[in-house]
N, C-alpha and C. Protein backbone atom coordinates (compact mmCIF):
# COMPACT_ATOMS: atom_id res chain seq x y z
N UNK A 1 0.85 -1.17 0.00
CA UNK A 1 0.00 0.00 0.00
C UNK A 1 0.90 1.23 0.00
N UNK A 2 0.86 2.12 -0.56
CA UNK A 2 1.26 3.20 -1.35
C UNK A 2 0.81 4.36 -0.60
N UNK A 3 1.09 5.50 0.22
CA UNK A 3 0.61 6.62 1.01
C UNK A 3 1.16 7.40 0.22
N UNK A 4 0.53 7.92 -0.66
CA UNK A 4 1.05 9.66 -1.42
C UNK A 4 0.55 10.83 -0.92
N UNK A 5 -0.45 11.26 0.04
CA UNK A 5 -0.22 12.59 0.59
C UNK A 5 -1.34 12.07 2.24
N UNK A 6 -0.85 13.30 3.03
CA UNK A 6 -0.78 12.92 3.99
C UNK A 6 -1.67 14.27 4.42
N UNK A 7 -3.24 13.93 4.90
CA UNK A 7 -3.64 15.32 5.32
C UNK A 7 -4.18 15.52 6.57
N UNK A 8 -4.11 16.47 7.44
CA UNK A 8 -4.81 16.81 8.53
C UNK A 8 -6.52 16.77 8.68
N UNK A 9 -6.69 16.31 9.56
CA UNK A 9 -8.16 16.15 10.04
C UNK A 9 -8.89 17.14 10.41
N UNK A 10 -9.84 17.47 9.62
CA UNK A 10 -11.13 18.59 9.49
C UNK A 10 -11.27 19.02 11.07
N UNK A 11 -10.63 20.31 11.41
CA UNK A 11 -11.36 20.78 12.70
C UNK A 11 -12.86 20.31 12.77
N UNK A 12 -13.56 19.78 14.30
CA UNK A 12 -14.75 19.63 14.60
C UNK A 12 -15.57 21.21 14.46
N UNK A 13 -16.93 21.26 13.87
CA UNK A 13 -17.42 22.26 14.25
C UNK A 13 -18.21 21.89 14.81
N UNK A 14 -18.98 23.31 15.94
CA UNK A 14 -19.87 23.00 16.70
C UNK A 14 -20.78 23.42 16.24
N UNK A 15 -22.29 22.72 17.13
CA UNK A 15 -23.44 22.84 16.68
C UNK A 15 -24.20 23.16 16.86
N UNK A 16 -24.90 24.94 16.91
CA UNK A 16 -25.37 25.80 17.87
C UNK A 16 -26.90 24.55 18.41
N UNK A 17 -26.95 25.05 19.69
CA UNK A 17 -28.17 24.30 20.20
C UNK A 17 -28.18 22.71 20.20
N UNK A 18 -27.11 22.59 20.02
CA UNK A 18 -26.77 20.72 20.47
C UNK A 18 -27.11 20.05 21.28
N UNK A 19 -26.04 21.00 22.54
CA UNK A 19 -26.70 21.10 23.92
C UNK A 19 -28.38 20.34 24.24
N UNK A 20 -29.22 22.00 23.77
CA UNK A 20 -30.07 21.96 24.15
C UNK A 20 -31.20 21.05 23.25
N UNK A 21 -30.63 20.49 22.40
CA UNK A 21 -31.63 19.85 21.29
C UNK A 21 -31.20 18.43 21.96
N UNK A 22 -30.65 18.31 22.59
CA UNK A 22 -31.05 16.78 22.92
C UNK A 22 -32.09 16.41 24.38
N UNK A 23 -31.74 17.73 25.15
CA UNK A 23 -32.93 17.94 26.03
C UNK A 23 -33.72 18.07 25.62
N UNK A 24 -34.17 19.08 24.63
CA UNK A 24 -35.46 19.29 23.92
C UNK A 24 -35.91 18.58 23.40
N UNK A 25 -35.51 17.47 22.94
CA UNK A 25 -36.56 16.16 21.68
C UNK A 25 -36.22 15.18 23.24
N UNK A 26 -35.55 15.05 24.16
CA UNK A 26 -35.79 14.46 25.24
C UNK A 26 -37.17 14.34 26.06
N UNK A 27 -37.37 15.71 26.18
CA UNK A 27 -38.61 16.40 26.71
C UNK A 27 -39.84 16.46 26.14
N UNK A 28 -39.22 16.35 24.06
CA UNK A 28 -40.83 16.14 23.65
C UNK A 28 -41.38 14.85 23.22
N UNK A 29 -40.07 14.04 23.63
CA UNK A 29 -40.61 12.25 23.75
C UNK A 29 -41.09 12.40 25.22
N UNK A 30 -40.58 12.56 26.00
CA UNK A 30 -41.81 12.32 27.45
C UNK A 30 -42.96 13.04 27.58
N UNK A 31 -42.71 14.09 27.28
CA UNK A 31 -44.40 14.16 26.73
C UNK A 31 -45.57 14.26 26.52
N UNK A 32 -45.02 13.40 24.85
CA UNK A 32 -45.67 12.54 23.97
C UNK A 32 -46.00 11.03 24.53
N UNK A 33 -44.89 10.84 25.87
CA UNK A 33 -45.28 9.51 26.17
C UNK A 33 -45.92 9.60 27.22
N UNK A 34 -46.28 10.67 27.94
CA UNK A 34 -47.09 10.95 28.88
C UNK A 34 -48.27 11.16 28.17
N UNK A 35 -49.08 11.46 27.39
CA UNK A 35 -50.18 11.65 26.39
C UNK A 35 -50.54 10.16 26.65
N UNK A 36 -49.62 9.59 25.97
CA UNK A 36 -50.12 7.79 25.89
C UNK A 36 -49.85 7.22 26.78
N UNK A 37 -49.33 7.35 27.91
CA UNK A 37 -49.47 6.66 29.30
C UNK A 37 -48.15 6.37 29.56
N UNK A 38 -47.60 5.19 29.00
CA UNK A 38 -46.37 4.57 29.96
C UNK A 38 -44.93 5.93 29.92
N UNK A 39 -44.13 6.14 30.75
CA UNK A 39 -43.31 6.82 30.92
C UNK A 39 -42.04 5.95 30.74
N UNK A 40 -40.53 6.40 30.56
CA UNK A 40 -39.67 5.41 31.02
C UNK A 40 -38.43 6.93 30.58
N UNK A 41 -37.64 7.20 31.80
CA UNK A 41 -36.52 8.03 31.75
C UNK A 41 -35.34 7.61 32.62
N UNK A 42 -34.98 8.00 31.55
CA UNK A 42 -33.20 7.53 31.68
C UNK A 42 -32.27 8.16 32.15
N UNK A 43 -31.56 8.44 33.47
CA UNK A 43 -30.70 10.27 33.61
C UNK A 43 -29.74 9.70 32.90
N UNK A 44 -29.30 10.91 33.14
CA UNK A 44 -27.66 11.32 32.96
C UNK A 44 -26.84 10.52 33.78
N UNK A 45 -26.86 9.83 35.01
CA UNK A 45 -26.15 9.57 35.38
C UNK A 45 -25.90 8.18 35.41
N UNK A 46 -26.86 7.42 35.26
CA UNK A 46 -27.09 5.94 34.22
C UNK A 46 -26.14 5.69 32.99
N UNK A 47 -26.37 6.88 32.22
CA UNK A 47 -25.73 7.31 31.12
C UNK A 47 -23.97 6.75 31.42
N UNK A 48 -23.61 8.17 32.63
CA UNK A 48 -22.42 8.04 32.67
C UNK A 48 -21.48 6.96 33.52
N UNK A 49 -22.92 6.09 34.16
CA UNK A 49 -22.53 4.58 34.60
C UNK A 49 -21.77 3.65 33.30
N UNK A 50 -22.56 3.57 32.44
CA UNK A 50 -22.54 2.77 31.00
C UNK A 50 -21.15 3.07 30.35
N UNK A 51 -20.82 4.78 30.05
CA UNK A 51 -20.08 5.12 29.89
C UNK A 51 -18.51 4.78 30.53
N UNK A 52 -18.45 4.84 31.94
CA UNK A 52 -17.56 4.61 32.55
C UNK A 52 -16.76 3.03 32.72
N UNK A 53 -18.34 2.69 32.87
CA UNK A 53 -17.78 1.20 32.76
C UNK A 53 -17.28 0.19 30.79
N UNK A 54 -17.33 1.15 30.17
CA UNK A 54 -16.98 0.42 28.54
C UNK A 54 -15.28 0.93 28.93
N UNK A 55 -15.78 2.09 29.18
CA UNK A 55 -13.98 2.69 29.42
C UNK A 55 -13.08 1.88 29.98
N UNK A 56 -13.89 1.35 31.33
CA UNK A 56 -12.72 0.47 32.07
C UNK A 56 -12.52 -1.16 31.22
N UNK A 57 -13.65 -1.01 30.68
CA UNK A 57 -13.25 -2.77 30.18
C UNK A 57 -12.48 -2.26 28.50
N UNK A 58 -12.05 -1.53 28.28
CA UNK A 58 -11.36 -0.68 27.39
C UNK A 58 -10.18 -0.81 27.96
N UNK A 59 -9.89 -0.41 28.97
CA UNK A 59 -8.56 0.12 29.68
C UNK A 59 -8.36 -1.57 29.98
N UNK A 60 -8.80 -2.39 30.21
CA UNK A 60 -8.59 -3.98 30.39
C UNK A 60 -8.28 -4.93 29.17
N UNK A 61 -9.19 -4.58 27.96
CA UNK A 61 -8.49 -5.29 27.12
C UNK A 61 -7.23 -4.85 26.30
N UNK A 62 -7.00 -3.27 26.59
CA UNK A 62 -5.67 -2.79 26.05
C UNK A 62 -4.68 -3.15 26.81
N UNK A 63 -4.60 -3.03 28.47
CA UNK A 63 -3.56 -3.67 29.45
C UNK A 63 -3.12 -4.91 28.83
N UNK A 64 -4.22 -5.82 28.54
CA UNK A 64 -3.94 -7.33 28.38
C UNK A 64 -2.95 -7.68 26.56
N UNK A 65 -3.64 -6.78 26.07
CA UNK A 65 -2.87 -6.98 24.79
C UNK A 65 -1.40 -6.36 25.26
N UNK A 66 -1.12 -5.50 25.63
CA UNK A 66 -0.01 -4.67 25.96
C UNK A 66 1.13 -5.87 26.65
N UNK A 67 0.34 -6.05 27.61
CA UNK A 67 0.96 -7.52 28.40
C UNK A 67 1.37 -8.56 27.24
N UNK A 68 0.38 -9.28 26.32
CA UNK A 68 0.72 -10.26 25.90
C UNK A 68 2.04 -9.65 24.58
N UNK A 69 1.83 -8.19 24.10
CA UNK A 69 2.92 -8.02 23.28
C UNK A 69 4.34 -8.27 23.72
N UNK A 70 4.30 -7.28 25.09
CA UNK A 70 5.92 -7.86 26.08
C UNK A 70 6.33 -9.35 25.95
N UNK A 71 5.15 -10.18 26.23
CA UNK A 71 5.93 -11.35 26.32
C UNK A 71 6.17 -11.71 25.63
N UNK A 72 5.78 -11.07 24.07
CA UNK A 72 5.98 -12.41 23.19
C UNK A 72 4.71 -13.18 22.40
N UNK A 73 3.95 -13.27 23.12
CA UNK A 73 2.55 -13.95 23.12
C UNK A 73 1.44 -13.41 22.25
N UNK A 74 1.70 -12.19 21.80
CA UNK A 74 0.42 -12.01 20.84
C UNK A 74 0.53 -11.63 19.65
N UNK A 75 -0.54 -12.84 18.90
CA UNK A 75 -0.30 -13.56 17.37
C UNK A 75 -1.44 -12.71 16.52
N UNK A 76 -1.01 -12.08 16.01
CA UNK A 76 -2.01 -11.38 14.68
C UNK A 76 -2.03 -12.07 13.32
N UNK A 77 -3.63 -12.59 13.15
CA UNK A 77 -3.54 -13.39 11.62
C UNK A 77 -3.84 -12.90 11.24
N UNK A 78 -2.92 -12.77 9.89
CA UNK A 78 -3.09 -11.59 9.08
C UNK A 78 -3.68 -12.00 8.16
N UNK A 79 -4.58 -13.42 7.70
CA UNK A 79 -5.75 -13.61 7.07
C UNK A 79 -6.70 -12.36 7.74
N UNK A 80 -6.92 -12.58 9.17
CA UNK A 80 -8.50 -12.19 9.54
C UNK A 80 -8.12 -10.15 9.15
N UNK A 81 -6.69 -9.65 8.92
CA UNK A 81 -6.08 -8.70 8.79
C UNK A 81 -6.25 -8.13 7.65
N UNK A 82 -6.34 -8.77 6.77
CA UNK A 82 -6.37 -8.95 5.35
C UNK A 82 -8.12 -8.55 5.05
N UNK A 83 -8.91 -9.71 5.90
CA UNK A 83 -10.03 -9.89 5.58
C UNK A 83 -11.12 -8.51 5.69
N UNK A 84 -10.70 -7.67 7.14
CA UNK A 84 -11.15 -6.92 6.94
C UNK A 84 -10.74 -5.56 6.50
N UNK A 85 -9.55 -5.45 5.57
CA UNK A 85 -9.19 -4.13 5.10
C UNK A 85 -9.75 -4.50 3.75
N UNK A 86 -9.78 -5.76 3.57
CA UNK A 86 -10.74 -5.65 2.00
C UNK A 86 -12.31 -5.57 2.21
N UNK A 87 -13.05 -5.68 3.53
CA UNK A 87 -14.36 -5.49 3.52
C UNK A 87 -14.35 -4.03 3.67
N UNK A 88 -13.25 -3.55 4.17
CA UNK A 88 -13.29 -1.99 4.70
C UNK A 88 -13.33 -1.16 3.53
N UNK A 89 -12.44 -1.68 2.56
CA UNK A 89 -12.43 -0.71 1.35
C UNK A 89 -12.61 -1.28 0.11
N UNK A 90 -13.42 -2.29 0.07
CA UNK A 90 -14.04 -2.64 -1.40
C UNK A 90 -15.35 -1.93 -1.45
């Protein structure tokens, strides 16, 4: 594979009312689900349960690969390597 130019990544822009547009269609699904009866809300801090915990099992399977590179021990087949840079870019 062949790299002929090499470019920097599109500054993020922001998105006025982002913020508040996810509260807002938050607020007009409950409701709408208060109209029809059953309720079901989710905080923020549920949220950042879910969140926290992918992180740590993140931070666990990178330790473990990290580990098995030191020793020696970890085998990359470069069939299954292969397999998906051609599903990636066909």
């Amino acid at each position: 594979m062949k790299i002929t130019e090499l470019t920097q990544p599109t500054p993020l822009q922001k998105v006025e009312g982002a913020a508040e547009g996810k509260t807002g269609l938050a607020e007009k699904a409950a409701a709408a689900a208060r109209q029809k009866g059953d309720v079901v809300e989710l905080s923020a801090t549920l949220d950042q349960q879910g969140t926290a915990q992918l992180e740590e099992e993140q931070a666990q399977r990178a330790a473990s690969i990290k580990n098995r590179l030191q020793a020696g021990a970890y085998q990359v087949s470069s069939r299954a390597v292969a397999e998906k840079m051609l599903a990636t870019y066909s």
